[in-house]
PDB file of N, CA and C in Angstrom:
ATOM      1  N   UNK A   1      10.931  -3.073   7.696  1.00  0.00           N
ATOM      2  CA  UNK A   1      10.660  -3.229   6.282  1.00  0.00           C
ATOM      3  C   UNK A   1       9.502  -2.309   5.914  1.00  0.00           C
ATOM      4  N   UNK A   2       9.476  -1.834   4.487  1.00  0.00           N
ATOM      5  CA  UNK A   2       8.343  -0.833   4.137  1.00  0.00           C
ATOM      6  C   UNK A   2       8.159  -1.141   3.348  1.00  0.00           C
ATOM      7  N   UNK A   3       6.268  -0.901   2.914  1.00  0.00           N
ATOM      8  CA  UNK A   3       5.778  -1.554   2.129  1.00  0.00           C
ATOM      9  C   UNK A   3       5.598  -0.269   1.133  1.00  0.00           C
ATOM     10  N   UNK A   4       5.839  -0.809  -0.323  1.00  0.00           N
ATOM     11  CA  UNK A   4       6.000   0.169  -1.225  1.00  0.00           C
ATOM     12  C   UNK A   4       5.252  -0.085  -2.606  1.00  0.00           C
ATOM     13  N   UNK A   5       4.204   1.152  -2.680  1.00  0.00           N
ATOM     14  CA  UNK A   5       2.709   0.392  -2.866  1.00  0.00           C
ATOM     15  C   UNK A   5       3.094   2.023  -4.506  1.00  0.00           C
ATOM     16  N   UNK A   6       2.643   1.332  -5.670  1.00  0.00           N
ATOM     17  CA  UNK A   6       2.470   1.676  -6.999  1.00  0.00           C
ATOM     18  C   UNK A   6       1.305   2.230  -7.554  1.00  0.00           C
ATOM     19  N   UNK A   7       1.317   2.985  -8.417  1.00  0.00           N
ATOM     20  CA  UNK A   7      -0.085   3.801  -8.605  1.00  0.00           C
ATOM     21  C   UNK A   7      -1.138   2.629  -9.083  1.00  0.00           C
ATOM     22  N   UNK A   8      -0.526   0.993 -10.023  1.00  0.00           N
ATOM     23  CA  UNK A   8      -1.059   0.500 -10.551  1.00  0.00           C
ATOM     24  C   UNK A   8      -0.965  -0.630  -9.324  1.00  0.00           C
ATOM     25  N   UNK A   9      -2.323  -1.281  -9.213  1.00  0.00           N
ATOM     26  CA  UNK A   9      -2.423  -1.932  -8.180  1.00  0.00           C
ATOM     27  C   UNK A   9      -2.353  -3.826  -8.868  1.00  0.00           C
ATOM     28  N   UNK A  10      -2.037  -3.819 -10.535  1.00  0.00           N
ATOM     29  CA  UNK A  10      -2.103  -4.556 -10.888  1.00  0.00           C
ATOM     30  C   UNK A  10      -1.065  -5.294 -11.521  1.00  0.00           C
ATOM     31  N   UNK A  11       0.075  -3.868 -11.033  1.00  0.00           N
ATOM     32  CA  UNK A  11       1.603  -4.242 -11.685  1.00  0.00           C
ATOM     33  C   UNK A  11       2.178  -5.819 -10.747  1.00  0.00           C
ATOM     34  N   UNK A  12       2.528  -6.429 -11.043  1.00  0.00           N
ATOM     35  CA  UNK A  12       3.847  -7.359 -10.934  1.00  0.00           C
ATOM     36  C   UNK A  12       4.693  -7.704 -11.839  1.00  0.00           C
ATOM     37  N   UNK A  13       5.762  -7.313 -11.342  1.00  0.00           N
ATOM     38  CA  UNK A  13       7.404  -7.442 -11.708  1.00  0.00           C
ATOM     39  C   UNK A  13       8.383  -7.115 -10.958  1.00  0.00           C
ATOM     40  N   UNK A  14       9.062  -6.438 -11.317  1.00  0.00           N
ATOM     41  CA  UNK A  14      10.329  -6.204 -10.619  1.00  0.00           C
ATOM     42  C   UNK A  14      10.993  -4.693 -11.425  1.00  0.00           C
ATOM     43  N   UNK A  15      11.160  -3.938 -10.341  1.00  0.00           N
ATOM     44  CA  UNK A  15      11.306  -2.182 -10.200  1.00  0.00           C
ATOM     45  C   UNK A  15      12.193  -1.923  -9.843  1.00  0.00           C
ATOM     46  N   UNK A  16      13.407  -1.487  -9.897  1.00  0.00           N
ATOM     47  CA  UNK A  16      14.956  -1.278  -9.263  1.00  0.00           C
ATOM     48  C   UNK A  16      15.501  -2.498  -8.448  1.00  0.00           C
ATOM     49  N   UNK A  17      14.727  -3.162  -8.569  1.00  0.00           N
ATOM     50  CA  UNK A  17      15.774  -4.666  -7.757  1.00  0.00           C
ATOM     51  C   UNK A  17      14.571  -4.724  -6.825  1.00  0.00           C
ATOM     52  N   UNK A  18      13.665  -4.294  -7.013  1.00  0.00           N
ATOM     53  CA  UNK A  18      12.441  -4.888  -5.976  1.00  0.00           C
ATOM     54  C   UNK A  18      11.020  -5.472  -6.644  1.00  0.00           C
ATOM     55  N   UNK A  19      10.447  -6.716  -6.027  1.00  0.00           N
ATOM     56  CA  UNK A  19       9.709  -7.250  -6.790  1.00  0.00           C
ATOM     57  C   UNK A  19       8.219  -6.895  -6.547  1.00  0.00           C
ATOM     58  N   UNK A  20       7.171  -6.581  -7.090  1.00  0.00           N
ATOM     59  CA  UNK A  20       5.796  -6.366  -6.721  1.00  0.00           C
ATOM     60  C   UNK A  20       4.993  -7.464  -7.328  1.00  0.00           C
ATOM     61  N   UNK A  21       3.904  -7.444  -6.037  1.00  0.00           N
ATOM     62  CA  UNK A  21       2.982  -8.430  -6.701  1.00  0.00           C
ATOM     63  C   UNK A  21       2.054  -7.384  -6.272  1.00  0.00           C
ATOM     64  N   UNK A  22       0.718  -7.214  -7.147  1.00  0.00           N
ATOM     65  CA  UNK A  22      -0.415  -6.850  -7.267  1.00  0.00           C
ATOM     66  C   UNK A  22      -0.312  -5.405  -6.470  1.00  0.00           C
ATOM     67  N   UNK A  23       1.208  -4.723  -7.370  1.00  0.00           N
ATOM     68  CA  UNK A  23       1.359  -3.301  -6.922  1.00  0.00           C
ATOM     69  C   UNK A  23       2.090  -2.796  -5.698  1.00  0.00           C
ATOM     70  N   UNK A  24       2.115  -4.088  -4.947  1.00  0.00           N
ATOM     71  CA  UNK A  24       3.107  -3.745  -3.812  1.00  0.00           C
ATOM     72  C   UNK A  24       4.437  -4.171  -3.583  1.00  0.00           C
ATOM     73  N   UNK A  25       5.260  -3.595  -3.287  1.00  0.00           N
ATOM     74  CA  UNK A  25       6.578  -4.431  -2.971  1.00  0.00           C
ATOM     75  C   UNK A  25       7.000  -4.223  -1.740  1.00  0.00           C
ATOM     76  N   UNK A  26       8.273  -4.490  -1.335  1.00  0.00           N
ATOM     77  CA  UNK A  26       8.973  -4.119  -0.027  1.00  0.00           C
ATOM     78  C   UNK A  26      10.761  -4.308   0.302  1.00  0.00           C
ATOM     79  N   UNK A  27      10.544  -3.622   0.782  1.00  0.00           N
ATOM     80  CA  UNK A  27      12.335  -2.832   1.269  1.00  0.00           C
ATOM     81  C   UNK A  27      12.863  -1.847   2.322  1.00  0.00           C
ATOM     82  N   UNK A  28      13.745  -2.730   2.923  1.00  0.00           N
ATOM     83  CA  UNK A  28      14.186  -1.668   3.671  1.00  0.00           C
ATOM     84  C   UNK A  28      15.660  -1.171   3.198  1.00  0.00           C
ATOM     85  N   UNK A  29      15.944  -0.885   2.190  1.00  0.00           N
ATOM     86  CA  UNK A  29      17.439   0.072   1.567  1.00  0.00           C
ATOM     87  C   UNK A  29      16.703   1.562   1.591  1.00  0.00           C
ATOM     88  N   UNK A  30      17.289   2.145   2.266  1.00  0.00           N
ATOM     89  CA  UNK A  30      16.824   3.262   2.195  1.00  0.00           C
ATOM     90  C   UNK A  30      16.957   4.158   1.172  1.00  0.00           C
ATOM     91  N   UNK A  31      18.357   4.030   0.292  1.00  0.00           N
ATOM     92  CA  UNK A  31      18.343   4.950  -1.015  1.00  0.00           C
ATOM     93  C   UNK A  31      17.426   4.550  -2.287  1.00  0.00           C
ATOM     94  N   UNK A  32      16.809   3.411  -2.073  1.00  0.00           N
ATOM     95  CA  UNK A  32      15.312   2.495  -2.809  1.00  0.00           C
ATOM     96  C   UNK A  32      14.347   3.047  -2.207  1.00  0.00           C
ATOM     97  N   UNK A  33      14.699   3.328  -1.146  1.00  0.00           N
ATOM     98  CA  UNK A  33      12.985   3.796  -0.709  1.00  0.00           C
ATOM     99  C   UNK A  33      12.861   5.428  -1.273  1.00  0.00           C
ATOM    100  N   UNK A  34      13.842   5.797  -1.071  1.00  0.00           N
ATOM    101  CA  UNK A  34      13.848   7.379  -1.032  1.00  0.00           C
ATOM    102  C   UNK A  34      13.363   7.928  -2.681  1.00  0.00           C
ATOM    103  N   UNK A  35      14.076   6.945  -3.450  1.00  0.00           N
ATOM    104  CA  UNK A  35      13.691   6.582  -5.056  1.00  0.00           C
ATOM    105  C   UNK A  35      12.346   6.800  -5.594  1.00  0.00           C
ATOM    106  N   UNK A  36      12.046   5.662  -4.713  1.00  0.00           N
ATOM    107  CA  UNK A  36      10.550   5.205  -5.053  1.00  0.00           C
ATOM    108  C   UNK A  36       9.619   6.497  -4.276  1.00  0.00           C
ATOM    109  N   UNK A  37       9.899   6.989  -3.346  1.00  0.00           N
ATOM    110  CA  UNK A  37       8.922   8.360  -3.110  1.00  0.00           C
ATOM    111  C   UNK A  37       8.919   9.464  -3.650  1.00  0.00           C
ATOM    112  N   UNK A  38      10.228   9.670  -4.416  1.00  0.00           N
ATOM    113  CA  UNK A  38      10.803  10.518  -5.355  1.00  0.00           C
ATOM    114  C   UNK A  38       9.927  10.228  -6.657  1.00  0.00           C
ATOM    115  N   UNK A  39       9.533   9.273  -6.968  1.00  0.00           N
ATOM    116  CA  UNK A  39       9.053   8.936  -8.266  1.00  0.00           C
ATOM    117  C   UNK A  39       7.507   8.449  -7.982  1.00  0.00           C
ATOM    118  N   UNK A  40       6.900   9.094  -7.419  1.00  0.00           N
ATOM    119  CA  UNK A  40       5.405   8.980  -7.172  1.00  0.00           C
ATOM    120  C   UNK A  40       4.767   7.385  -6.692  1.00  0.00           C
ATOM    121  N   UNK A  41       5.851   7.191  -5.635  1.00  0.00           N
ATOM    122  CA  UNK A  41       5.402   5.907  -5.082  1.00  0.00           C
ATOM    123  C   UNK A  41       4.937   6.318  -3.962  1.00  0.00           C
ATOM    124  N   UNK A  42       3.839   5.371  -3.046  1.00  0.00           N
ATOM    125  CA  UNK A  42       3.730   5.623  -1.515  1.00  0.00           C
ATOM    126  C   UNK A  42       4.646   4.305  -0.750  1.00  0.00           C
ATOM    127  N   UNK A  43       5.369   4.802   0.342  1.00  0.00           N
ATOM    128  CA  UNK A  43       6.124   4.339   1.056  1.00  0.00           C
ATOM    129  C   UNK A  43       5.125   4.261   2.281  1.00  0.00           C
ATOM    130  N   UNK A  44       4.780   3.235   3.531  1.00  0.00           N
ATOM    131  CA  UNK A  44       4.166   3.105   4.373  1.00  0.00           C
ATOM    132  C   UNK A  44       5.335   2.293   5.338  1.00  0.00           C
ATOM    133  N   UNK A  45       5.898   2.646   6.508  1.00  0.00           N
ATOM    134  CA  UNK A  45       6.675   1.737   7.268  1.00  0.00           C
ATOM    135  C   UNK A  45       5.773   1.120   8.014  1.00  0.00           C
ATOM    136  N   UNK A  46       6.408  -0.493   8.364  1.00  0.00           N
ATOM    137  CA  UNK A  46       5.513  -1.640   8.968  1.00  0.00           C
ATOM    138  C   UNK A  46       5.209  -1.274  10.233  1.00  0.00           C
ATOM    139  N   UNK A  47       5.963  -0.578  10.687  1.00  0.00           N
ATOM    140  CA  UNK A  47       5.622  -0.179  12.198  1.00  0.00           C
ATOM    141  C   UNK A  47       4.302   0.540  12.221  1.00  0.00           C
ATOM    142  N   UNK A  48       3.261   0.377  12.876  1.00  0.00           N
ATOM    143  CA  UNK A  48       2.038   1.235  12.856  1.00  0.00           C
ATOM    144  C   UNK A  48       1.465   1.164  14.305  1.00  0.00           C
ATOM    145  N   UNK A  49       0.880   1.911  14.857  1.00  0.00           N
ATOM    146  CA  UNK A  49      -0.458   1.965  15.619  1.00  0.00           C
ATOM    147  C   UNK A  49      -1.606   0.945  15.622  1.00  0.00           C
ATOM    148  N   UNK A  50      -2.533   0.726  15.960  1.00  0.00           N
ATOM    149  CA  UNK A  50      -3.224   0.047  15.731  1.00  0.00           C
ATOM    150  C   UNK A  50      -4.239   1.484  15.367  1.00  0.00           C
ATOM    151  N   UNK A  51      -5.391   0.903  14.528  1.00  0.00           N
ATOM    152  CA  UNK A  51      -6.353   1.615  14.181  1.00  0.00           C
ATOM    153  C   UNK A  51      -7.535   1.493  13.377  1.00  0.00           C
ATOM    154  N   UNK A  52      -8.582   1.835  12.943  1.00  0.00           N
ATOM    155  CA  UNK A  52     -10.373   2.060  12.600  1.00  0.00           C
ATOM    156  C   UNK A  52      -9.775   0.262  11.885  1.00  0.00           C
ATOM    157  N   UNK A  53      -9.406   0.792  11.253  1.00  0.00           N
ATOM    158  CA  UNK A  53      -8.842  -0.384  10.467  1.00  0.00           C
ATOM    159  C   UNK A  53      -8.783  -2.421  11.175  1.00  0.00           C
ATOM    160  N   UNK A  54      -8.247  -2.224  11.541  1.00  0.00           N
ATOM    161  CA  UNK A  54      -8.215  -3.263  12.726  1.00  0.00           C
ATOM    162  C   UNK A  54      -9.348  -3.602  13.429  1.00  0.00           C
ATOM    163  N   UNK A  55      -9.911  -2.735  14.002  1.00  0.00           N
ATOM    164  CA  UNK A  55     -11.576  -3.191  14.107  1.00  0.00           C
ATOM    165  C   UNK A  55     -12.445  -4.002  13.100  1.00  0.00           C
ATOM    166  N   UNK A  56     -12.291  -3.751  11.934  1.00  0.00           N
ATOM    167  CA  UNK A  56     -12.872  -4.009  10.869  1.00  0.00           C
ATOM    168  C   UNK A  56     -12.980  -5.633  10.746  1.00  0.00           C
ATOM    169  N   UNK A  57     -13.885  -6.595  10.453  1.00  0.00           N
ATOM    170  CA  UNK A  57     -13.366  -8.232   9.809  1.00  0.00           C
ATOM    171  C   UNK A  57     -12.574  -7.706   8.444  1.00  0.00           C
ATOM    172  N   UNK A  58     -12.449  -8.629   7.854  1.00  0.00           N
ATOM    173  CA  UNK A  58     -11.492  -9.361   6.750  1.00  0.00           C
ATOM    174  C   UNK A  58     -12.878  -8.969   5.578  1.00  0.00           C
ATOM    175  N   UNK A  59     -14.649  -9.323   5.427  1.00  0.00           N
ATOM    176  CA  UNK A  59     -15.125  -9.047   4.434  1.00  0.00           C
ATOM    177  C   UNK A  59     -15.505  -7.584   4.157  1.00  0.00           C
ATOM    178  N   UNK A  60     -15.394  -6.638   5.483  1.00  0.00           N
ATOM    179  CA  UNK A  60     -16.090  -5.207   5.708  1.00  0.00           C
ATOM    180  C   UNK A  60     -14.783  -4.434   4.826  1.00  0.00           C
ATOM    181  N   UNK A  61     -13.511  -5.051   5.242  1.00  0.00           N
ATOM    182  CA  UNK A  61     -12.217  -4.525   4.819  1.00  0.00           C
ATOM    183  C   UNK A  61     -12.594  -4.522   3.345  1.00  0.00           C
ATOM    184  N   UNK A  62     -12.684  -6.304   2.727  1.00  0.00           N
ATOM    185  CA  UNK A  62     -12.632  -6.455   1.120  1.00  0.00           C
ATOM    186  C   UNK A  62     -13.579  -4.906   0.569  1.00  0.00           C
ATOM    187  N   UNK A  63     -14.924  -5.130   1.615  1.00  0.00           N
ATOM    188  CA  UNK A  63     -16.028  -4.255   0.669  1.00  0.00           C
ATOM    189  C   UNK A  63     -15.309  -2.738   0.482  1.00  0.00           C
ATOM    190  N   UNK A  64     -14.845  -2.522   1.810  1.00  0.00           N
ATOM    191  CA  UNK A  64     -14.348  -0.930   1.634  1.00  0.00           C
ATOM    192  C   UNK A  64     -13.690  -0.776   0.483  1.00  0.00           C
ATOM    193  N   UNK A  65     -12.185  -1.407   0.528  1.00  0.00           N
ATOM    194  CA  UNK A  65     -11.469  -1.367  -0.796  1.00  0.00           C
ATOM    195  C   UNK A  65     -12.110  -1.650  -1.833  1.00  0.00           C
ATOM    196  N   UNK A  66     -12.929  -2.556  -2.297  1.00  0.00           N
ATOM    197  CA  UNK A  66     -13.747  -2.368  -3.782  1.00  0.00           C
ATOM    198  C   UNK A  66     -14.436  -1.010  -3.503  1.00  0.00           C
ATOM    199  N   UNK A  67     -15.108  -0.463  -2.717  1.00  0.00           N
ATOM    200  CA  UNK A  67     -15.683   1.244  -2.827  1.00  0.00           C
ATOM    201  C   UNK A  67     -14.471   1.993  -3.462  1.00  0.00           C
ATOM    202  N   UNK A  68     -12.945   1.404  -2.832  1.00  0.00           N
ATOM    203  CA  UNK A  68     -12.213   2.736  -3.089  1.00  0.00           C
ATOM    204  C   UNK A  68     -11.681   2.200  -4.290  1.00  0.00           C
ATOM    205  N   UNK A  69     -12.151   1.558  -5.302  1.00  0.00           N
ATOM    206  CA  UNK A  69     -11.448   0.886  -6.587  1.00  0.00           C
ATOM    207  C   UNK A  69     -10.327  -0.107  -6.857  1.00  0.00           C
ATOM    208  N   UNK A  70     -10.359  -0.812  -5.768  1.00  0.00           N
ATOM    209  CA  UNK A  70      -9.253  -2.194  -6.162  1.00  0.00           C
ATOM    210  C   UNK A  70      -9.944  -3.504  -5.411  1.00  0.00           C
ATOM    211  N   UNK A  71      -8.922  -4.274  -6.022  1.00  0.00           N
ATOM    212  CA  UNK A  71      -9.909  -5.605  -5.894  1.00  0.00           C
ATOM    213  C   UNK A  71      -9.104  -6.483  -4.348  1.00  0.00           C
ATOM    214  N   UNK A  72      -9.558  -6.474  -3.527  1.00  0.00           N
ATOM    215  CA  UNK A  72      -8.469  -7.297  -2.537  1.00  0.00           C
ATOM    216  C   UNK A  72      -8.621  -8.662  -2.214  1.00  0.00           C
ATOM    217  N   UNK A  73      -9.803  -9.055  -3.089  1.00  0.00           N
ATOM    218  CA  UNK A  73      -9.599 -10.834  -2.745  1.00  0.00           C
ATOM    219  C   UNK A  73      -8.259 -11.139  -2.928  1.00  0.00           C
ATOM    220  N   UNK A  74      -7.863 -12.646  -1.942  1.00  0.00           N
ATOM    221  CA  UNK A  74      -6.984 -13.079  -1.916  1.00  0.00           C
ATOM    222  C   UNK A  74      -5.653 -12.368  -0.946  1.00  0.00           C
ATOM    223  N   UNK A  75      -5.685 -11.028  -0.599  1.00  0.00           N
ATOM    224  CA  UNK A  75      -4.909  -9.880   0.276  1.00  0.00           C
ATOM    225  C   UNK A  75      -4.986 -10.554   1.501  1.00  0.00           C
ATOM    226  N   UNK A  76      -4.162 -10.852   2.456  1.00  0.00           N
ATOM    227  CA  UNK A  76      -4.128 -11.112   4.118  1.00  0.00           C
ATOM    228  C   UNK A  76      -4.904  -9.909   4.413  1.00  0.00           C
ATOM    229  N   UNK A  77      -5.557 -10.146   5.644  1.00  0.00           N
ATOM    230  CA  UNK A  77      -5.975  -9.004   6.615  1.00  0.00           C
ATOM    231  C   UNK A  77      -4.704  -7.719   6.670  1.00  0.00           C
ATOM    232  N   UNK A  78      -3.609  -7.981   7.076  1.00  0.00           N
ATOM    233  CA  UNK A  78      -2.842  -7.006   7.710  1.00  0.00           C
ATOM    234  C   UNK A  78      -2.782  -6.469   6.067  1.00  0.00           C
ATOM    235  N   UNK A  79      -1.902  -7.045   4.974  1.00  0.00           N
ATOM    236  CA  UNK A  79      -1.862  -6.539   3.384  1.00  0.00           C
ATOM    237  C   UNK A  79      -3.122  -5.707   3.311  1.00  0.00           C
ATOM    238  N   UNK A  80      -4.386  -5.919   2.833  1.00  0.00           N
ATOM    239  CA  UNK A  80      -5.483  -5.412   3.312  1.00  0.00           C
ATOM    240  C   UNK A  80      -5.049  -3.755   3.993  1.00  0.00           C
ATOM    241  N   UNK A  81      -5.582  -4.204   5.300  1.00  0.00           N
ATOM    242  CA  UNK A  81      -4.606  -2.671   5.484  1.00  0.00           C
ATOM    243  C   UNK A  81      -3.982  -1.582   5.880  1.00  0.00           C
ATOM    244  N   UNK A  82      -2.734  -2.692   5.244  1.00  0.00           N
ATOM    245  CA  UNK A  82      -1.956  -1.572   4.930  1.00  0.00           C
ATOM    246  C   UNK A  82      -2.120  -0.817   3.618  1.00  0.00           C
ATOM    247  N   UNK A  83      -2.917  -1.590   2.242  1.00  0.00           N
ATOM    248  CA  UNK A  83      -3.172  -0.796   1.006  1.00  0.00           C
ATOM    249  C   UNK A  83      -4.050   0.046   1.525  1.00  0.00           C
ATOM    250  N   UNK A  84      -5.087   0.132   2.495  1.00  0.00           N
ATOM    251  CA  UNK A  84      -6.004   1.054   2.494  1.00  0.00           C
ATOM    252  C   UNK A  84      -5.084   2.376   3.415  1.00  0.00           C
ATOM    253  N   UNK A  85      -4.435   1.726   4.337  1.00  0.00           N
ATOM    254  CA  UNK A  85      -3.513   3.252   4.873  1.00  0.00           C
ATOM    255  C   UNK A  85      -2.456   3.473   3.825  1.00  0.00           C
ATOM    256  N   UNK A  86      -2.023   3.083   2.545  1.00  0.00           N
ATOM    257  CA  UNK A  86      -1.222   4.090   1.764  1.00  0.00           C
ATOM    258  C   UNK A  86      -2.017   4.416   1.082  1.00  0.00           C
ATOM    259  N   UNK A  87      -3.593   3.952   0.865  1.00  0.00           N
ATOM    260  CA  UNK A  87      -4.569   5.152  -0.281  1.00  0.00           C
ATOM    261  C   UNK A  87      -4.744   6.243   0.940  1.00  0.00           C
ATOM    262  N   UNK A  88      -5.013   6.050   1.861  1.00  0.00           N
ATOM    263  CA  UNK A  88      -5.442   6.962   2.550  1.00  0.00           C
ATOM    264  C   UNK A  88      -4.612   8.206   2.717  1.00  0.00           C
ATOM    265  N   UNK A  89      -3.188   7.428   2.982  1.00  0.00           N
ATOM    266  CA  UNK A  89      -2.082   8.453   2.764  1.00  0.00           C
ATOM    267  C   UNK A  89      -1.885   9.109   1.303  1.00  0.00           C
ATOM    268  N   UNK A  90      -1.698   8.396   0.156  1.00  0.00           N
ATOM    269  CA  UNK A  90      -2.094   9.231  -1.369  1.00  0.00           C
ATOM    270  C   UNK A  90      -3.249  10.186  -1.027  1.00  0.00           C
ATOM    271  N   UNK A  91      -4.515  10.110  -1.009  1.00  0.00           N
ATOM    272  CA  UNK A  91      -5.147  11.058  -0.572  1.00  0.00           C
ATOM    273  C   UNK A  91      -5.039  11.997  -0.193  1.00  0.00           C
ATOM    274  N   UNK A  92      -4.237  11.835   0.983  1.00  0.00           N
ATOM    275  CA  UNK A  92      -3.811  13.405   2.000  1.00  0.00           C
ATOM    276  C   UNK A  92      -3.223  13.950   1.130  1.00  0.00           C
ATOM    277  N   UNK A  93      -1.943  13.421   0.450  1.00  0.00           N
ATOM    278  CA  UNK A  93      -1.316  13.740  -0.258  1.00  0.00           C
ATOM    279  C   UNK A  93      -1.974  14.792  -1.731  1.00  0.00           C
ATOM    280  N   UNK A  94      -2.580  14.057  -1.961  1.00  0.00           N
ATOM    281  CA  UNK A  94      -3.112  14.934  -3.364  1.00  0.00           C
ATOM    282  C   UNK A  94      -4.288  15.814  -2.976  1.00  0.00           C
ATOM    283  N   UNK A  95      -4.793  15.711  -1.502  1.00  0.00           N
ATOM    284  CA  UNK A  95      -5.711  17.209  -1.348  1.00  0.00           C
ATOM    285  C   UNK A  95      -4.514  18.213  -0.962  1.00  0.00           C
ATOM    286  N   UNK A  96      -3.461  17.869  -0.188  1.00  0.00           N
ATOM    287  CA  UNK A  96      -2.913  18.936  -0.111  1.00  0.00           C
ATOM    288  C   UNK A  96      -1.938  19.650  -1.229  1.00  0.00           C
ATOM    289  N   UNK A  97      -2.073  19.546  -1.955  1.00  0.00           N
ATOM    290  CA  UNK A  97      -1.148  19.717  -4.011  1.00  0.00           C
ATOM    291  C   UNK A  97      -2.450  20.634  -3.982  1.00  0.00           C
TER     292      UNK A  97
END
């Protein structure tokens, strides 16, 4: 399953047949996913590495993400992040443009 994360971190509803809460949704149809990266979404698959991230507690995590402009009270640890590895990935993304 992949988590499929919106420029607005505050959207909930429902986007081609997929539902977001607080900007994120998830799917594994691949012609939905392919959509949503097509149309300035970040796509992150659940499968990951472990990493910097994971070291981190649960309040060091919250503080980071308020530095990087969103609010993550209430986010699980793993939700948590994974929003901070698809900003991180947007990032790469828009230094290299």
């Amino acid at each position: 399953m992949a988590k499929i994360y919106c420029n607005n971190n505050q959207y909930n509803g429902i986007s081609a047949g997929v539902n977001f809460v607080n900007g994120v949704g998830d799917s594994n149809v691949p012609h939905l996913l392919s959509w949503f990266s097509e149309n300035g979404y970040t796509i992150v698959e659940d499968s990951r590495e472990p990493g910097d991230y994971d070291a981190m507690n649960y309040k060091d995590l919250v503080e980071l993400a308020k530095r990087r402009g969103f609010n993550a009270i209430g986010y699980k640890k793993e939700q948590l992040i994974q929003s901070l590895i698809a900003l991180d990935v947007q990032n790469e993304n828009e230094m290299e443009e």
